[in-house]
C-alpha atoms as a PDB file:
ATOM      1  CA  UNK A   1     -25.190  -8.308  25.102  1.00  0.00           C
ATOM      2  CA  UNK A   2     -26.664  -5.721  22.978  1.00  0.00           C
ATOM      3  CA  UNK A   3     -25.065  -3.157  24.436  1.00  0.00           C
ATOM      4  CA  UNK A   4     -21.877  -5.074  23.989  1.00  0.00           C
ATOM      5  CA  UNK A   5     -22.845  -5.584  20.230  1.00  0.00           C
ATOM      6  CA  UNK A   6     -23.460  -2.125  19.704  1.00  0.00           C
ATOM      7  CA  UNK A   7     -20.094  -0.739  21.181  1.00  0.00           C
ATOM      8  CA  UNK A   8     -18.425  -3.184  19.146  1.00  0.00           C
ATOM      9  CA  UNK A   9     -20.096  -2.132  15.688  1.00  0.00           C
ATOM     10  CA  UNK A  10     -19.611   1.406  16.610  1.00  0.00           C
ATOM     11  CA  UNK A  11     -15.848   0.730  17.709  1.00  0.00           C
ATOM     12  CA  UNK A  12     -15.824  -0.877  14.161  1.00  0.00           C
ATOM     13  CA  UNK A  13     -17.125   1.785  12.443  1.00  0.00           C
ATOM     14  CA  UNK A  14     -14.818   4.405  13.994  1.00  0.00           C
ATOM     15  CA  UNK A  15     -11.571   2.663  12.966  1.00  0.00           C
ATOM     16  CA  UNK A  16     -12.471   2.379   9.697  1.00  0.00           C
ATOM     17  CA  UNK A  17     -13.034   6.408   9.676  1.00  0.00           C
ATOM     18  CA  UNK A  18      -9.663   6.657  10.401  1.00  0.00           C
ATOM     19  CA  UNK A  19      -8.418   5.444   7.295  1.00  0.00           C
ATOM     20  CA  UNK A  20      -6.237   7.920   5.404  1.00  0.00           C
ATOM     21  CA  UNK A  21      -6.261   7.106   1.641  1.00  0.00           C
ATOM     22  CA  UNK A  22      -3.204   7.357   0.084  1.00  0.00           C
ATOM     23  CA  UNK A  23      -1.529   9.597  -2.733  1.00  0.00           C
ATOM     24  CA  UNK A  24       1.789   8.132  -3.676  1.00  0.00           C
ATOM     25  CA  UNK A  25       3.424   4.737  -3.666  1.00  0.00           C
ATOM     26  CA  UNK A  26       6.659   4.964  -2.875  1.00  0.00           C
ATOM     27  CA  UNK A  27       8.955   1.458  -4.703  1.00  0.00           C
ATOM     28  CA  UNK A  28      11.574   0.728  -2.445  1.00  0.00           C
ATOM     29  CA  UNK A  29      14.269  -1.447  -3.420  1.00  0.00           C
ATOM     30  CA  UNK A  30      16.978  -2.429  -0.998  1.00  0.00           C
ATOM     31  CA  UNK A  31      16.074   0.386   1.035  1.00  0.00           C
ATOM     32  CA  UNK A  32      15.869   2.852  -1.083  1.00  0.00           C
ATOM     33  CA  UNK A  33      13.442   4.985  -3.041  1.00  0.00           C
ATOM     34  CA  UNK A  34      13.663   4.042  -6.250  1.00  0.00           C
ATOM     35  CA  UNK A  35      10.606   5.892  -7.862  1.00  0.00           C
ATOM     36  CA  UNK A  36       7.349   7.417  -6.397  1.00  0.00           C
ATOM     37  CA  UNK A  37       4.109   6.964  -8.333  1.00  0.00           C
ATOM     38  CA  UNK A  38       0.897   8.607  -7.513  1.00  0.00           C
ATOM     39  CA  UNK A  39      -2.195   6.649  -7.123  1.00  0.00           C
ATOM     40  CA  UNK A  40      -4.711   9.149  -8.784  1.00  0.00           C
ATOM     41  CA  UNK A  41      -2.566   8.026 -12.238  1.00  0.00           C
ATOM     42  CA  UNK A  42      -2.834   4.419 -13.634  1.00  0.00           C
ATOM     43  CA  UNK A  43       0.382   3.318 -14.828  1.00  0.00           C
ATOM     44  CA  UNK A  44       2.355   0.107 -14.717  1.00  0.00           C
ATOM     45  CA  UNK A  45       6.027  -0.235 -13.961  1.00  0.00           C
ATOM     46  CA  UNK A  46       8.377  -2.807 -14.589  1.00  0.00           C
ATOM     47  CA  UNK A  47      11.271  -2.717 -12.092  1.00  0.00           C
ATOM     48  CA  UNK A  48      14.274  -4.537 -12.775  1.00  0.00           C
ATOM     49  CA  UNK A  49      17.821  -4.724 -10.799  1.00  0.00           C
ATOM     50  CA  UNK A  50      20.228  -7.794 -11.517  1.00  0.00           C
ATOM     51  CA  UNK A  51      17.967  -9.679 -12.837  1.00  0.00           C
ATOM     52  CA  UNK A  52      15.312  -9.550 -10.159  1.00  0.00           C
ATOM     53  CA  UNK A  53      11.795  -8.325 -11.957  1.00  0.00           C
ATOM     54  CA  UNK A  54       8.702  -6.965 -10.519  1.00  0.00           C
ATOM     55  CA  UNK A  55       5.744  -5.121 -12.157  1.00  0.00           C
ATOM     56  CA  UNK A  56       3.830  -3.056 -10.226  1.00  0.00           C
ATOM     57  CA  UNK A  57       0.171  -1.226 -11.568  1.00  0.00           C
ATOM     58  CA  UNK A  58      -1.389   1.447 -10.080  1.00  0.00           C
ATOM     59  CA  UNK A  59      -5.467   1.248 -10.820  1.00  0.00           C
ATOM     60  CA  UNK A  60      -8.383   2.854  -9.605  1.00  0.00           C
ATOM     61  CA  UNK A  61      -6.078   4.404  -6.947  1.00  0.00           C
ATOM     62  CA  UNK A  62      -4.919   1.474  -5.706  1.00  0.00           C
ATOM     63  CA  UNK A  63      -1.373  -0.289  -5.956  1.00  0.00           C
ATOM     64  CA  UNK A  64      -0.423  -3.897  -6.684  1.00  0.00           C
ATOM     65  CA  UNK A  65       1.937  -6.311  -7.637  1.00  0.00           C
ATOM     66  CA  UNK A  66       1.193  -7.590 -10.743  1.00  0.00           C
ATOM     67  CA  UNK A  67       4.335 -10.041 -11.903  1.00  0.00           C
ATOM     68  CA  UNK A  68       7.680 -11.300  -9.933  1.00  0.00           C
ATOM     69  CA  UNK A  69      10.371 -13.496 -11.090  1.00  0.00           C
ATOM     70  CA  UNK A  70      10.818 -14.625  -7.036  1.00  0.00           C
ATOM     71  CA  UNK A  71      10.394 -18.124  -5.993  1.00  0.00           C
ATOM     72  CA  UNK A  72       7.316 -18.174  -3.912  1.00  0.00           C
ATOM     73  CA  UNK A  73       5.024 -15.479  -5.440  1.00  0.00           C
ATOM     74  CA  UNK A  74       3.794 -14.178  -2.257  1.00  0.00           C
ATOM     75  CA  UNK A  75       3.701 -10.936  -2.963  1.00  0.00           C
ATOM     76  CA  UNK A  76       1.478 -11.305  -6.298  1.00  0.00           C
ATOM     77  CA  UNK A  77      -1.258 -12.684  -4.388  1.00  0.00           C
ATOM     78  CA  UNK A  78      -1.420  -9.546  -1.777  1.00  0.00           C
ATOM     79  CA  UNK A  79      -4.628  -7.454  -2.283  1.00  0.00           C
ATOM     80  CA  UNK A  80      -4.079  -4.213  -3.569  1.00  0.00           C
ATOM     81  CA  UNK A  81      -3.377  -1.115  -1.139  1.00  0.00           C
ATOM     82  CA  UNK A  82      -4.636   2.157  -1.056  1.00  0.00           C
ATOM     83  CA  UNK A  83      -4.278   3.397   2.716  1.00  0.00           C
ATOM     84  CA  UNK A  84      -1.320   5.144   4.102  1.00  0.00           C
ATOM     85  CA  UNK A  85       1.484   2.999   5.702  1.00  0.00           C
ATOM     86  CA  UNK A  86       0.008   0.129   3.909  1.00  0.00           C
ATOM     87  CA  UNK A  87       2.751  -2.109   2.668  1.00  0.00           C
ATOM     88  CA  UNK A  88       3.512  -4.943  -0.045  1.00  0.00           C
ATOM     89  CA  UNK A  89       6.536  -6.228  -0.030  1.00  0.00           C
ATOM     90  CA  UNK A  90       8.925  -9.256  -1.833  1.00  0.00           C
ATOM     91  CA  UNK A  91      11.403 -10.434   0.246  1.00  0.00           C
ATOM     92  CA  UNK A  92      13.369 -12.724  -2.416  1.00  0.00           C
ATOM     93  CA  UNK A  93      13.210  -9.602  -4.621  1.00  0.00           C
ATOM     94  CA  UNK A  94      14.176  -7.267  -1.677  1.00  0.00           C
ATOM     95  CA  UNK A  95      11.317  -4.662  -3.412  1.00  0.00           C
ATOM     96  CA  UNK A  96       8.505  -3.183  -1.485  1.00  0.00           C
ATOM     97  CA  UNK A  97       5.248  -0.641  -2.276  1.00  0.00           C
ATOM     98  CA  UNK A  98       4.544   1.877   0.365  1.00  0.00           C
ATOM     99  CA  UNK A  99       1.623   3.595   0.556  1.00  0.00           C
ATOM    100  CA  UNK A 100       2.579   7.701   1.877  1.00  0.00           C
ATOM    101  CA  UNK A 101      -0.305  10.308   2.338  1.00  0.00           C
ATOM    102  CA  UNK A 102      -0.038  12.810  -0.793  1.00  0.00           C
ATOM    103  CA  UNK A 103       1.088  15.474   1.881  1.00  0.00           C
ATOM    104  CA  UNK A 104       1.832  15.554   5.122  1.00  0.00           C
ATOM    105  CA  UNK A 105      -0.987  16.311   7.732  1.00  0.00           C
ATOM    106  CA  UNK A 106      -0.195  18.662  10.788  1.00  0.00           C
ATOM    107  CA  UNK A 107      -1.960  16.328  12.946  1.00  0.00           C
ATOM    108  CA  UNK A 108      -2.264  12.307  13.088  1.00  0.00           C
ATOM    109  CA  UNK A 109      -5.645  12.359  14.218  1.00  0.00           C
ATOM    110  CA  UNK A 110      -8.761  14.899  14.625  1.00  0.00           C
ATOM    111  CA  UNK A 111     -10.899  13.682  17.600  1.00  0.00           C
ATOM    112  CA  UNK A 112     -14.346  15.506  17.231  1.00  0.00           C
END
């Protein structure tokens, strides 16, 4: 059991190493890039399309969706992201924040 435990925490531990922190957010609307912010500047950004709002504000390096006119508000009450190919999206609004590394890596993984 301990040694069960153990593996576990250490399994744990190793995932969350893997975590690539992010450098842009990429606002997608309807599929397409509409504007890419980086995460090490705090901003907030009101997008609008016919008559479909969102605000997005980027904090502390982190992304979130501050303000929708949608229906159901899901996507206000997502935590922020900050991790690449982390995602928030609005459906109703057809809007979503991607996070992208800030540049490409040669390799998706470094086993040591």
């Amino acid at each position: 059991m301990i040694a069960f435990t153990a593996t576990a925490a250490l399994g744990l531990w190793y995932l969350a190493e893997l975590r690539v922190g992010g450098g842009y957010a990429d606002i997608i609307r309807r599929g397409s890039v509409v504007q890419t912010l980086e995460l090490s500047m705090d901003t907030v950004l009101t997008v609008t399309d016919d008559g479909l709002l969102n605000v997005i504000q980027i904090s502390g390096g982190a992304a979130e969706m501050i303000g929708a006119n949608c229906p159901d508000s899901h996507c206000i009450h997502q935590r922020p992201i900050m991790y690449t190919g982390q995602t928030i999206v609005c459906l109703p609004n057809r809007l979503v924040i991607q996070i992208r590394a800030a540049a490409e890596a040669e390799h998706d993984v470094i086993l040591r």
